[in-house]
Protein backbone atom coordinates (compact mmCIF):
# COMPACT_ATOMS: atom_id res chain seq x y z
CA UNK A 1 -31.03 -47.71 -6.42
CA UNK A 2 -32.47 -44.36 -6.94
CA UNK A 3 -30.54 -41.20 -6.36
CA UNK A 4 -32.05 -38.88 -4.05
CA UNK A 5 -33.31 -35.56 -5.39
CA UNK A 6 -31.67 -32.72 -5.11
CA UNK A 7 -32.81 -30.07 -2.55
CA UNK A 8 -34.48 -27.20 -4.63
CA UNK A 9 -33.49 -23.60 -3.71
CA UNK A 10 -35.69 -21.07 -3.01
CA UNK A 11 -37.65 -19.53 -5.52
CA UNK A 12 -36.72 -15.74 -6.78
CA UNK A 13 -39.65 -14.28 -5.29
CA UNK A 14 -38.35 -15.60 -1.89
CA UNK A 15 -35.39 -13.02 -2.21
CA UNK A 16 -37.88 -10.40 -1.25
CA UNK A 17 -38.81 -11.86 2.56
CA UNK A 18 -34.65 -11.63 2.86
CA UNK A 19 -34.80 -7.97 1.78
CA UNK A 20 -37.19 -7.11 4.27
CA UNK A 21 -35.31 -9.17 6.93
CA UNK A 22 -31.67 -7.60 5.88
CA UNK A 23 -33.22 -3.61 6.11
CA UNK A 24 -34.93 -4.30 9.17
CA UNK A 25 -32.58 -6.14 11.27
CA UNK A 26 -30.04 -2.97 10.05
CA UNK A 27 -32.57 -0.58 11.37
CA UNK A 28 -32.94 -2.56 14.82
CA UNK A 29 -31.10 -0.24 16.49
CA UNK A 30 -33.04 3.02 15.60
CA UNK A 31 -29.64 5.14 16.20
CA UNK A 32 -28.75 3.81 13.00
CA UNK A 33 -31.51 5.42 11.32
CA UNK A 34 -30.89 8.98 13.02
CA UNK A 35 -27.22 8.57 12.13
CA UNK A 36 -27.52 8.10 8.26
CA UNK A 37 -29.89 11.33 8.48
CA UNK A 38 -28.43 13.23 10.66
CA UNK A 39 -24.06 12.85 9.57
CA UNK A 40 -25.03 13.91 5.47
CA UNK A 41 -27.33 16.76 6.68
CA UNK A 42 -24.79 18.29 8.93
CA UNK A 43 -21.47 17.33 6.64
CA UNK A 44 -23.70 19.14 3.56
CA UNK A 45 -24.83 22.11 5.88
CA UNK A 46 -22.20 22.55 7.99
CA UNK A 47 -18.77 21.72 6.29
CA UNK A 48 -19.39 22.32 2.61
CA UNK A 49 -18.03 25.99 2.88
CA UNK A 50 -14.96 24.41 4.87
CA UNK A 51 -14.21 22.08 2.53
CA UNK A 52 -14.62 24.48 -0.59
CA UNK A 53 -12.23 26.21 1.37
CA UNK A 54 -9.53 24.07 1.60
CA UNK A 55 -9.85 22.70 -1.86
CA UNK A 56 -9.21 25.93 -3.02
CA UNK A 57 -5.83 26.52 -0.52
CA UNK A 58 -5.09 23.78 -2.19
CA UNK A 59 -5.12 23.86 -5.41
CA UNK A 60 -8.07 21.32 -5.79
CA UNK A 61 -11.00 23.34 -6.69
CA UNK A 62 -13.67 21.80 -8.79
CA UNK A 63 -13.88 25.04 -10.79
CA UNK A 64 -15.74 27.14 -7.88
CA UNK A 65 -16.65 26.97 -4.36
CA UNK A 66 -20.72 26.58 -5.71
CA UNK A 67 -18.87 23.59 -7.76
CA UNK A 68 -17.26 22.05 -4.73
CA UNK A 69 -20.37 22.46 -2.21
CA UNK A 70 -22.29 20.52 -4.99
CA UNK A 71 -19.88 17.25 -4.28
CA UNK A 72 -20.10 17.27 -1.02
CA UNK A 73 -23.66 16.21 -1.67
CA UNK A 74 -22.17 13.02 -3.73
CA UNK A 75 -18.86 12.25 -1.46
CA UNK A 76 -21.33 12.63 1.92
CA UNK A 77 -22.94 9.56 0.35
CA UNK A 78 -20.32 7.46 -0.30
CA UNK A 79 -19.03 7.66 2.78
CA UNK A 80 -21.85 6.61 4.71
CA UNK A 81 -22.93 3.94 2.22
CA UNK A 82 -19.57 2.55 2.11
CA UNK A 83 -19.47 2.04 5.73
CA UNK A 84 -23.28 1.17 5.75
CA UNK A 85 -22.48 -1.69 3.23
CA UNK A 86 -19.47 -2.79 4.98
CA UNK A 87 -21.30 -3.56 8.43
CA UNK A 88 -23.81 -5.36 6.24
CA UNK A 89 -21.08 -7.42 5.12
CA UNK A 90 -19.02 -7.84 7.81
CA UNK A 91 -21.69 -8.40 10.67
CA UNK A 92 -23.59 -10.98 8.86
CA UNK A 93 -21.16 -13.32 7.21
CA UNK A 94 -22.12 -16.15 9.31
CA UNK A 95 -25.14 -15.83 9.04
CA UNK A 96 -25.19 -15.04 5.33
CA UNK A 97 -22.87 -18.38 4.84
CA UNK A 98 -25.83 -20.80 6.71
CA UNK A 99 -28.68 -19.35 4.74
CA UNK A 100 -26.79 -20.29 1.37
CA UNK A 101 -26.05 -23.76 3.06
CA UNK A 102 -29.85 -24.08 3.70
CA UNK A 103 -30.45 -23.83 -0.16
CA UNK A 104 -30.40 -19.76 -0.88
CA UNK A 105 -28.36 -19.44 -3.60
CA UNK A 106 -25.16 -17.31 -3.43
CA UNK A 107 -26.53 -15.25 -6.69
CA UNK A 108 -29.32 -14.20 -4.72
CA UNK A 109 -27.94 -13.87 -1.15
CA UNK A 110 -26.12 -11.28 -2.82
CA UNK A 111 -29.08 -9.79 -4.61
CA UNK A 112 -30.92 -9.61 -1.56
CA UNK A 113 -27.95 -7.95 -0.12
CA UNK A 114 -27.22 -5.33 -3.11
CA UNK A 115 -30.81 -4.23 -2.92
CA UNK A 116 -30.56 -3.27 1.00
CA UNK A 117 -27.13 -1.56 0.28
CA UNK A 118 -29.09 0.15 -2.86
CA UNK A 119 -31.61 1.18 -0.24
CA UNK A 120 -29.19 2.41 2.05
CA UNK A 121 -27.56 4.54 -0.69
CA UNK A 122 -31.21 5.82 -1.59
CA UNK A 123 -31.75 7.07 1.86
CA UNK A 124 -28.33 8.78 2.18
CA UNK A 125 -28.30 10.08 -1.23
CA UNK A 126 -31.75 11.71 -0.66
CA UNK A 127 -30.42 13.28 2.66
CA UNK A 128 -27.66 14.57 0.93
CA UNK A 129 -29.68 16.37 -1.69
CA UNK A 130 -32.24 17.58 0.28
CA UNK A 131 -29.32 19.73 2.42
CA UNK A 132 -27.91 20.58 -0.36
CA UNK A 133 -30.91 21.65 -1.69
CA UNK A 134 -31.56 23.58 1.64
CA UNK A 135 -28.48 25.14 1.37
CA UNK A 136 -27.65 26.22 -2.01
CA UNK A 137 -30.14 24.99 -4.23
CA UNK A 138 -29.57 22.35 -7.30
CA UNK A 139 -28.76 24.07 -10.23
CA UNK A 140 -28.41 21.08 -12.63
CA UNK A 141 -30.40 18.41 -10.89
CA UNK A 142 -30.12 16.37 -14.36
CA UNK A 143 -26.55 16.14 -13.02
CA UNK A 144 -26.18 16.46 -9.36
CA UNK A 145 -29.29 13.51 -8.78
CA UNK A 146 -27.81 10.34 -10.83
CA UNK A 147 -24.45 11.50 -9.67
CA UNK A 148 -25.21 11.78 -6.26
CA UNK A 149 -26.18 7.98 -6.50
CA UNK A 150 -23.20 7.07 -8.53
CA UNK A 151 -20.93 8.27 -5.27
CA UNK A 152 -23.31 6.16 -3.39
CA UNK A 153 -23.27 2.93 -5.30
CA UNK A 154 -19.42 2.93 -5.95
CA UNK A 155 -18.85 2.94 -2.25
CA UNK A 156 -21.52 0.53 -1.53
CA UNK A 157 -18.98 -1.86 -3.50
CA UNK A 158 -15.91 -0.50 -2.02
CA UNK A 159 -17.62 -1.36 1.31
CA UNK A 160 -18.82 -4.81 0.50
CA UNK A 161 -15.48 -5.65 -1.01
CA UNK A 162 -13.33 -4.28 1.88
CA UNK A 163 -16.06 -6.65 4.10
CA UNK A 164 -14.89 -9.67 2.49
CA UNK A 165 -11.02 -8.74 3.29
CA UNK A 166 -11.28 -7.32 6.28
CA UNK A 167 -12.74 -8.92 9.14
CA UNK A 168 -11.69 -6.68 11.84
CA UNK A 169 -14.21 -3.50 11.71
CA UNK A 170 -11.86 -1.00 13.32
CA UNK A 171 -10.04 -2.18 10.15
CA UNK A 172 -12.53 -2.08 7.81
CA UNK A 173 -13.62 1.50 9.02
CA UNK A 174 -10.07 2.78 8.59
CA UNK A 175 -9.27 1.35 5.49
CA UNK A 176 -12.57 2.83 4.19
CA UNK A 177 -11.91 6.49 5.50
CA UNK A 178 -8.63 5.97 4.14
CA UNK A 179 -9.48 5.49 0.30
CA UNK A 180 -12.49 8.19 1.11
CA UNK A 181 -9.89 10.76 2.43
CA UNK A 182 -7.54 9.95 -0.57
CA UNK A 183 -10.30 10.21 -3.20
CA UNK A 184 -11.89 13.32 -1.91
CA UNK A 185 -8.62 15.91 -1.74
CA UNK A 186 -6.33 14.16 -3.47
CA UNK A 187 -8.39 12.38 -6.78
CA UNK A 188 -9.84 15.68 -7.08
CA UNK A 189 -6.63 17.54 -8.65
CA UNK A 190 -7.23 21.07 -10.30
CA UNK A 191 -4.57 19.74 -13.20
CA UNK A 192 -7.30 17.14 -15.26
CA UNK A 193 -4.85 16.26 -17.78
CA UNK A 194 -2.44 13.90 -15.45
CA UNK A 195 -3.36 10.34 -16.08
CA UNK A 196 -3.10 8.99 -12.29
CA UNK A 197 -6.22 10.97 -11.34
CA UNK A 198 -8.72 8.76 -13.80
CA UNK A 199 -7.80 5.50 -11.30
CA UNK A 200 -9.29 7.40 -8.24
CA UNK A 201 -12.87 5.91 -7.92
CA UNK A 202 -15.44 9.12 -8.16
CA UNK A 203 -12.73 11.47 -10.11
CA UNK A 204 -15.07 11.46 -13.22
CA UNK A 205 -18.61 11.67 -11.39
CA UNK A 206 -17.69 14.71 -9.56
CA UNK A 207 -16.60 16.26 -12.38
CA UNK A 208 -19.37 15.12 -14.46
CA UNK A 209 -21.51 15.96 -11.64
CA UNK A 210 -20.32 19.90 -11.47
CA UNK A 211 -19.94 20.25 -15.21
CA UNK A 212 -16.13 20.68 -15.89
CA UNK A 213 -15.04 17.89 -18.00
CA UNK A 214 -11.41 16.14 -17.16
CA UNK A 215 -9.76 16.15 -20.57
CA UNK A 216 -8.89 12.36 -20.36
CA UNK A 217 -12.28 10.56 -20.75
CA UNK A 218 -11.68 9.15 -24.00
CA UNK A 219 -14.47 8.60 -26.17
CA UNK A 220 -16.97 7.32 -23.46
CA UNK A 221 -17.20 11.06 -21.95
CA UNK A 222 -16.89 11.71 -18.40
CA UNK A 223 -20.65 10.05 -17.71
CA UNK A 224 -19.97 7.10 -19.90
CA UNK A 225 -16.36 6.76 -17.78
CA UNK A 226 -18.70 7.12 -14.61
CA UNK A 227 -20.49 4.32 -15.50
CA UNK A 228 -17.94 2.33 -16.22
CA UNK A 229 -16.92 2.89 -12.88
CA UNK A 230 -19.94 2.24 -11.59
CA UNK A 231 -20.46 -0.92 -13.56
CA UNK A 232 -16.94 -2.40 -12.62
CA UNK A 233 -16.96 -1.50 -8.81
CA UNK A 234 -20.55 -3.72 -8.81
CA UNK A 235 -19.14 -6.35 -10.66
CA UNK A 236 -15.98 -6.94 -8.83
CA UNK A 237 -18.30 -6.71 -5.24
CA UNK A 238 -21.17 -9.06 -6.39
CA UNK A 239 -18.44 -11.40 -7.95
CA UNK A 240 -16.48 -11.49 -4.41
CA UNK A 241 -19.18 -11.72 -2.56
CA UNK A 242 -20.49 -15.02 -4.43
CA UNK A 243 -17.17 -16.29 -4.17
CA UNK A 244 -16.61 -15.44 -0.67
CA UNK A 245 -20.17 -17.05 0.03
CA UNK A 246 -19.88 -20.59 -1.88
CA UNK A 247 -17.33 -21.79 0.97
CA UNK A 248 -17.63 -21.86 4.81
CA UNK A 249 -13.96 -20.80 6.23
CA UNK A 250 -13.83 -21.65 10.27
CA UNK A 251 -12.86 -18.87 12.64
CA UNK A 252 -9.70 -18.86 14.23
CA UNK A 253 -9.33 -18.96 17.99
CA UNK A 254 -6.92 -18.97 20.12
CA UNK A 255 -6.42 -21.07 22.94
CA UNK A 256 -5.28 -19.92 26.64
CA UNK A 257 -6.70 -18.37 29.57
CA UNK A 258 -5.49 -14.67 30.10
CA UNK A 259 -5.03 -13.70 33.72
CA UNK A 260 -5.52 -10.28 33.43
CA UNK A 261 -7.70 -7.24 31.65
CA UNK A 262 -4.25 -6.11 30.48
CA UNK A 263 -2.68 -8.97 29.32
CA UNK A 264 -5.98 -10.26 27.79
CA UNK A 265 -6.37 -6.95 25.86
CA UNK A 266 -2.72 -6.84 24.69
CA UNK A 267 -2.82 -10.68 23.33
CA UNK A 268 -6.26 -9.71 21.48
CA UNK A 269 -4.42 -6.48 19.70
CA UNK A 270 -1.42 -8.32 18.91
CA UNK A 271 -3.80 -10.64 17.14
CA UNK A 272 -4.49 -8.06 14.42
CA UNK A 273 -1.43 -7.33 13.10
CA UNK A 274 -3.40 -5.51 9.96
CA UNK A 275 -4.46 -2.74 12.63
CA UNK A 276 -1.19 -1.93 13.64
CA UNK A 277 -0.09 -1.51 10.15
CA UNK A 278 -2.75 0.43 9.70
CA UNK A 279 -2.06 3.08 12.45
CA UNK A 280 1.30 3.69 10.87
CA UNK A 281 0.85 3.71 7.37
CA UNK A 282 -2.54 5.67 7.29
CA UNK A 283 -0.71 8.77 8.97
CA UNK A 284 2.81 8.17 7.35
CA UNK A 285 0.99 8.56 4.37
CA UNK A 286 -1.43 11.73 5.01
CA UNK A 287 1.59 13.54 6.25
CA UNK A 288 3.20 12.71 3.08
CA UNK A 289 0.79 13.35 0.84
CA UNK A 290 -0.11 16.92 3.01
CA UNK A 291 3.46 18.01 2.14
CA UNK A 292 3.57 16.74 -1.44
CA UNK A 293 0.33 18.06 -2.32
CA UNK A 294 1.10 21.76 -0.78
CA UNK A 295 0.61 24.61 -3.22
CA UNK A 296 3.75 27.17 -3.09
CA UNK A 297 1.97 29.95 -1.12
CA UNK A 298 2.43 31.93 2.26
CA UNK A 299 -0.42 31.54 4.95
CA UNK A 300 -1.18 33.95 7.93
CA UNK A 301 -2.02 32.41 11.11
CA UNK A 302 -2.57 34.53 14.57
CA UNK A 303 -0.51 33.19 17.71
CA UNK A 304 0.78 33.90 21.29
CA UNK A 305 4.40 35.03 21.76
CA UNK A 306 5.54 36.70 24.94
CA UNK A 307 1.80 36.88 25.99
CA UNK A 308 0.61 39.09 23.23
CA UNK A 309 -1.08 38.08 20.29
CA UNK A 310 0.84 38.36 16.93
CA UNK A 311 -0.18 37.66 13.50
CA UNK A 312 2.70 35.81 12.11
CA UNK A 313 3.44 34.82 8.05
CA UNK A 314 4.78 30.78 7.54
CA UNK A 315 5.64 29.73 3.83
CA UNK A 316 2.69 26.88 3.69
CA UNK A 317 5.00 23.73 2.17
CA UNK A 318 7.06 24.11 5.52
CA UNK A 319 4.05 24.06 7.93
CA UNK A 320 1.50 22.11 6.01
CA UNK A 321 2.22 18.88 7.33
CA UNK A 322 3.18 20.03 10.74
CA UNK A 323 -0.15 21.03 10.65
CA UNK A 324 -1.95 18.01 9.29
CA UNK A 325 -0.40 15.82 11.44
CA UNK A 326 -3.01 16.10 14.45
CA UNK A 327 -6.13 14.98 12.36
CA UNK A 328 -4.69 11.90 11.36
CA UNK A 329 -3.57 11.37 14.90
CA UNK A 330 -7.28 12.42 16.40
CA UNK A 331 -9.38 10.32 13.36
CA UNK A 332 -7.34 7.15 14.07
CA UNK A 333 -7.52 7.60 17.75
CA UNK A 334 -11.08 7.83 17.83
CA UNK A 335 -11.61 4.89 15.80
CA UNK A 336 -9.17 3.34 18.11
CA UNK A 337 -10.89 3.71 21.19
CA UNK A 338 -14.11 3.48 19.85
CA UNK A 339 -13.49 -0.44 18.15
CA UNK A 340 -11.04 -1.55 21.30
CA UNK A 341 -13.68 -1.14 23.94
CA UNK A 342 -16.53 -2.84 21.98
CA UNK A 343 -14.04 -5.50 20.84
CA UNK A 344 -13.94 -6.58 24.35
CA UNK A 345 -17.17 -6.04 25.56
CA UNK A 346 -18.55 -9.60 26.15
CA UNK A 347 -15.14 -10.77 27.89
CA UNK A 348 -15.42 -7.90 30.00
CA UNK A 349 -18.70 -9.11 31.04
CA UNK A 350 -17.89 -12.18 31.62
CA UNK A 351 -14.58 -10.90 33.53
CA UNK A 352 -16.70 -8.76 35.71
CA UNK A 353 -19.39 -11.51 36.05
CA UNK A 354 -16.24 -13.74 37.40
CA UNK A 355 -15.05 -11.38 40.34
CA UNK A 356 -12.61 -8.94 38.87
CA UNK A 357 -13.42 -5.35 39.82
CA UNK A 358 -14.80 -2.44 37.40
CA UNK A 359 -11.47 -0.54 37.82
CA UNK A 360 -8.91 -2.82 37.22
CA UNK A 361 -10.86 -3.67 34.10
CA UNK A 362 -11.13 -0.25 32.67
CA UNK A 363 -7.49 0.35 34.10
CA UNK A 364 -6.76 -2.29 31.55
CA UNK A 365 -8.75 -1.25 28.94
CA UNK A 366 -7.21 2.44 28.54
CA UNK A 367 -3.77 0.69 28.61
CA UNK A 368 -4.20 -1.16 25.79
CA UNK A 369 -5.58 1.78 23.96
CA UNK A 370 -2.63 3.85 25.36
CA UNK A 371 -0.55 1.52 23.49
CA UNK A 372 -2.58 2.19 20.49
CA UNK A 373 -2.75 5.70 20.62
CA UNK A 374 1.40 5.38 21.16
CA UNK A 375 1.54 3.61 18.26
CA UNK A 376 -0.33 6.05 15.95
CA UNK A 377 1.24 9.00 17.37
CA UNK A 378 4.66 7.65 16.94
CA UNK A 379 4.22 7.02 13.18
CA UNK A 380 2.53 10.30 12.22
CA UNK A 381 5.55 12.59 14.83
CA UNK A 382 8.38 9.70 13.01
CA UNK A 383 7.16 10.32 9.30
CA UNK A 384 6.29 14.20 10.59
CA UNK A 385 10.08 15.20 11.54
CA UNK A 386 11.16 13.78 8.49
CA UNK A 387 9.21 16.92 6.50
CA UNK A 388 8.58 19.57 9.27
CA UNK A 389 10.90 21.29 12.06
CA UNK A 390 9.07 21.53 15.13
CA UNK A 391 10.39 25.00 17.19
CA UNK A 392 9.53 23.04 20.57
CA UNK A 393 9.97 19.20 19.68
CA UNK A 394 9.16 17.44 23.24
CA UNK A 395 5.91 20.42 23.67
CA UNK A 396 4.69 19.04 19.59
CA UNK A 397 4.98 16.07 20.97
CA UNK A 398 3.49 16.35 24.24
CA UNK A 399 0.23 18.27 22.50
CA UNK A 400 0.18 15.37 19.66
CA UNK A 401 -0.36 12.83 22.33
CA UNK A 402 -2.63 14.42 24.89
CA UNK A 403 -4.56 15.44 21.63
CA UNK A 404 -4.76 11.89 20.44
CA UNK A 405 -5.97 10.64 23.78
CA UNK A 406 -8.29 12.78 24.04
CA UNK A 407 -10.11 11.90 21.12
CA UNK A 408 -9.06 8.08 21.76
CA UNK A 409 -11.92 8.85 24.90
CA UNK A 410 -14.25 9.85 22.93
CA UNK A 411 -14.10 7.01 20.98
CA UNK A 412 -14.37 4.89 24.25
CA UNK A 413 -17.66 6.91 24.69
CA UNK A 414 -19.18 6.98 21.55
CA UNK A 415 -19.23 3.00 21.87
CA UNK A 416 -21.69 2.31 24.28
CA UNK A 417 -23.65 4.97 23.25
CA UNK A 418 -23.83 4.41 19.48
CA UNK A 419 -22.69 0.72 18.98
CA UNK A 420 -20.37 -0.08 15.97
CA UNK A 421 -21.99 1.46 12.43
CA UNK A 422 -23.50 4.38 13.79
CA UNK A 423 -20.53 4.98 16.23
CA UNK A 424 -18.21 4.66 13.28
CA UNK A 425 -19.72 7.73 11.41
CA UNK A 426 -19.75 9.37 14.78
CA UNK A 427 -16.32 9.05 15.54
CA UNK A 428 -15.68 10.09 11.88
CA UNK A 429 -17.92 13.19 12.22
CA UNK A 430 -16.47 14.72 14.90
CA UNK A 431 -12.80 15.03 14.57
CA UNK A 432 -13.53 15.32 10.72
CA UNK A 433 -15.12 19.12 11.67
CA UNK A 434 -13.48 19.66 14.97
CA UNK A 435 -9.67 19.25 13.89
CA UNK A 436 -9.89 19.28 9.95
CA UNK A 437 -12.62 22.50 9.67
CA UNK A 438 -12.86 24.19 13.02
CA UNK A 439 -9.30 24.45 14.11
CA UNK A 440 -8.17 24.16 11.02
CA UNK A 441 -5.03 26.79 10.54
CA UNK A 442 -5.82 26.49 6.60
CA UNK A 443 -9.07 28.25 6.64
CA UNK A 444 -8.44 31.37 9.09
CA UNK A 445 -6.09 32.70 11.10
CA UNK A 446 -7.54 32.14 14.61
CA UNK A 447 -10.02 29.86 15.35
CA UNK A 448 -13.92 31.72 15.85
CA UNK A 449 -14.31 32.31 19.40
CA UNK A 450 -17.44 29.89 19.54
CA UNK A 451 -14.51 26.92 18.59
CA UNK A 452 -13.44 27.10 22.54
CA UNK A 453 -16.09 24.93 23.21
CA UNK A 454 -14.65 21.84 20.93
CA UNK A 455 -12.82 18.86 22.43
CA UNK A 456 -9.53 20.10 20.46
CA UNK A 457 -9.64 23.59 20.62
CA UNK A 458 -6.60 23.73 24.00
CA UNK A 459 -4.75 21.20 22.39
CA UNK A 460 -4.66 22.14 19.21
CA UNK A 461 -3.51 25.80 20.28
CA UNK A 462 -0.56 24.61 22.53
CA UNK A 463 -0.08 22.07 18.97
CA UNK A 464 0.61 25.54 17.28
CA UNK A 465 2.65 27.37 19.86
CA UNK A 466 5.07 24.85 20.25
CA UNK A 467 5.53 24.17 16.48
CA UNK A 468 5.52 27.81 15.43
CA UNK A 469 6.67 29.61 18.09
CA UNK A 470 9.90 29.99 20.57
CA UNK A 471 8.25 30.79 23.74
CA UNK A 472 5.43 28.83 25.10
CA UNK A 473 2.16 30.97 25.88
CA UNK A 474 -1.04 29.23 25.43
CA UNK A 475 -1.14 28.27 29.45
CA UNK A 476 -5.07 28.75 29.33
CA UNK A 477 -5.45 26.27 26.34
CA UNK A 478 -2.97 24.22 27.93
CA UNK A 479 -5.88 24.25 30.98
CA UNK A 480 -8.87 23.68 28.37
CA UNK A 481 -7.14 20.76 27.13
CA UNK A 482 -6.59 18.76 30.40
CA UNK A 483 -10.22 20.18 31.44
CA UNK A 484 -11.54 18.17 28.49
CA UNK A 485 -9.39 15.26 29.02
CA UNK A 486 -10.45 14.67 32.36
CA UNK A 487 -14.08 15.28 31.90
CA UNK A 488 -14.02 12.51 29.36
CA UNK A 489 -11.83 10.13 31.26
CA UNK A 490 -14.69 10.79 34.02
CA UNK A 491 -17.32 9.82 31.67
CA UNK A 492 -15.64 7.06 29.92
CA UNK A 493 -15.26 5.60 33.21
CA UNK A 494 -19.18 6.30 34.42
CA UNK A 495 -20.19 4.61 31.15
CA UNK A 496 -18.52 2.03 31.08
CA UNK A 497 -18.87 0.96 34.76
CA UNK A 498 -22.44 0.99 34.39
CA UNK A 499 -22.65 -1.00 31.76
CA UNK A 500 -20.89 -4.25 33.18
CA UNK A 501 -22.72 -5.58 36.15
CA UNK A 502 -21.05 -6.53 39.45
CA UNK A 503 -20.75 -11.22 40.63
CA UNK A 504 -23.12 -9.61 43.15
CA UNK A 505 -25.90 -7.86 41.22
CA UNK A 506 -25.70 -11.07 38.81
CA UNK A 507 -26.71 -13.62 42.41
CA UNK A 508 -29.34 -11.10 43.34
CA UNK A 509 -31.07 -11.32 39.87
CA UNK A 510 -30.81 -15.00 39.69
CA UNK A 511 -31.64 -15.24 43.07
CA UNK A 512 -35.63 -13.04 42.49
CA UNK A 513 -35.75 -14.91 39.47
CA UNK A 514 -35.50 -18.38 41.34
CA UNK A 515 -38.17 -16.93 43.65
């Protein structure tokens, strides 16, 4: 009896067709495109000076602000191609599993997938540079080009690993801002002797990149310990993605039939028990890190008591994390709302397709990310009393939350609008300038008077009135806030009701269609 032959896989030229297929089906949606343009141009333009700033309050300057402008060039393009690669990932592991089942070997699935990510990184590394280009000019492009690309590429792998382990993407994105945050102002220390910074993933390729070597290289040398980097972050992604692709795991789902928006919502956050861990720990630990990592200084800041405006002095360890609390409250809550309204987009459909009406379901909706946004600002005020002493507890509080769910609407906003990858460096953009660089206590006294017109300008003033101050005076930012907060709730609901259609609209179509 003759054994039947084997099923030959495709040939390595056919990796090339899957290329195509990969990059094109990424740049479907064209908002994707605009997005990976536009978020590196405007984070290298706009926020470079900000974040030289900063670095420099705190002790983490790359040698000079010129020096620190040069990596945001590098760390804008890790970000994006880290979540780039994750979506690739993450959005196409079914997919990805049947084409190796069809006789596409796991080797070259993962080729084929490595060379979109490397085109990704391409694109957003040539963004970066040409803003930075733009705005300062490239000194040492011998440097600041490979390097630029190195950022790039060690994300891509960070991405594609945190794809495999993380199947939720309001997860993923988290957990990828998280490391990004930590690596950025905390891997970058200003003392390069201490030994933890060298296990921080870009440590030696922004120093490399700037020229100001770190002391504990070795005898590789800062580029040769960049590469090494980059060598093992590829490695470890291309070897768990073949692994991850060889076997075909079966989604989990559970059984029941939910009676309710609310309750439906509810069950489908309690089934991601990572995300809740997440919203605690990712602002336990930013608070704790903001007052760890606080250089022994005093800072001036410009406030409101008894209706006059006074220009007060704080020693900066005792304020620094009272002060950092509200952008790991507004990030989170953005990616909150963002991921828990396109999470349930089909069911909602199908729920609205099935009789229940448009405000019950969006009434639902914004309770379950009420809970979330509870959740997240509960941890960060918990962890936050623990290091900081609030002069008007219940007002901090109060400004914390109404802060958090106002960016929590945004991210209900940005999700129809932008869909999940570009919507995730949306929702990362804006809170990233409006509450870390705008508002911002750290980098001037008083916000510029153009920052009125940001989403967090009211609540981030009655934020500092009630922490710092014993009378409560910011009335008119008290006003801005709520102004904000119920425009967006207005347009959140607009948006969303449009985009679920009515039992009634569904008979009418059917019914032309029939005739």
């Amino acid at each position: 009896m003759t054994a039947p032959a084997p099923v030959a896989a495709p040939p390595p030229t056919a990796v090339a067709p899957f290329v195509r297929c990969f990059v094109s089906d990424y740049f479907r949606n064209p908002v994707n495109l605009i997005v990976l343009v536009l978020v590196p141009a405007v984070f290298v333009l706009v926020a470079a000076g900000s974040i030289a700033q900063a670095m420099e309050l705190l002790g983490r300057s790359l040698g000079s602000r010129p020096a620190v402008e040069t990596a945001t060039a590098g760390w804008a393009a890790a970000f994006l191609a880290g979540v780039a690669m994750y979506f690739q990932v993450r959005s196409a592991r079914a997919t990805d599993r049947r084409l190796v089942l069809a006789g596409l070997s796991p080797v070259g699935l993962v080729g084929a997938r490595a060379t979109t990510g490397l085109a990704l990184a391409v694109l957003v590394s040539t963004v970066s540079l040409l803003a930075l280009a733009a705005r300062a000019g490239i000194d040492d492009p011998v440097r600041v080009i490979p390097a630029t690309l190195m950022f790039a590429v060690i994300y891509l792998a960070i991405g594609a690993v945190v794809g495999i382990l993380a199947g939720n993407p309001v997860n993923g994105a988290v957990v990828i801002l998280f490391v990004w945050i930590i690596d950025v102002f905390i891997g970058q220390v200003g003392d390069t002797t201490e030994p933890i910074s060298r296990w921080f993933p870009t440590h030696f390729v922004a120093r490399w990149m700037v020229g100001l070597p770190t002391g504990h290289a070795g005898r590789l040398g800062d580029l040769g310990a960049s590469l090494v980097w980059v060598t093992a972050a590829v490695l470890i992604a291309a070897a768990a993605l073949v692994a991850s692709s060889r076997i075909a795991r079966p989604t989990r789902r559970a059984a029941g039939q939910l009676r309710t928006g609310l309750r439906l919502g509810v069950v489908e956050l309690s089934r991601n028990p990572v995300f809740a861990v997440l919203l605690i720990v990712v602002p336990v630990v930013f608070v704790l890190l903001a007052k760890i990592t606080t250089p022994a200084r005093s800072m001036v800041l410009t406030l409101r008591e008894n209706s006059a405006a006074v220009t007060m002095s704080f020693w900066f360890p005792e304020v620094h994390a009272g002060t950092m609390t509200p952008i790991a409250i507004g990030s989170l809550a953005t990616l909150a709302g963002l991921f828990l309204v396109l999470d349930t987009a089909d069911g909602d459909r199908r729920l609205r397709l099935a009789g229940y009406r448009a405000g019950v379901l969006l009434t639902a909706r914004l309770g379950v990310i009420a809970v979330a946004v509870l959740v997240v600002t509960a941890a960060a005020l918990a962890i936050t009393a623990t290091v900081f002493d609030a002069r008007n507890w219940a007002g901090y509080a109060a400004a914390n939350l109404l802060l958090a769910a106002t960016y929590a609407l945004i991210g209900v906003i940005i999700g129809p609008l932008f869909g999940r990858v570009a919507g995730v460096f949306v929702a990362f953009l804006i809170p990233f300038l409006d509450l870390g660089l705008i508002q911002s206590p750290m980098l001037r006294p008083e916000p510029q008077p153009w920052a009125r017109a940001m989403p967090g300008y009211g609540a981030s003033r009655v934020l500092f009135d009630t922490a710092l101050t014993d009378h409560f005076d910011e009335i008119e930012a008290l006003l801005i806030a709520l102004v904000w907060f119920i425009g967006l709730a207005a347009v959140a609901a607009l948006l969303y009701t449009r985009g679920y259609p009515s039992r009634r609209s569904n008979r009418i179509g059917s019914s032309s269609a029939l005739a």
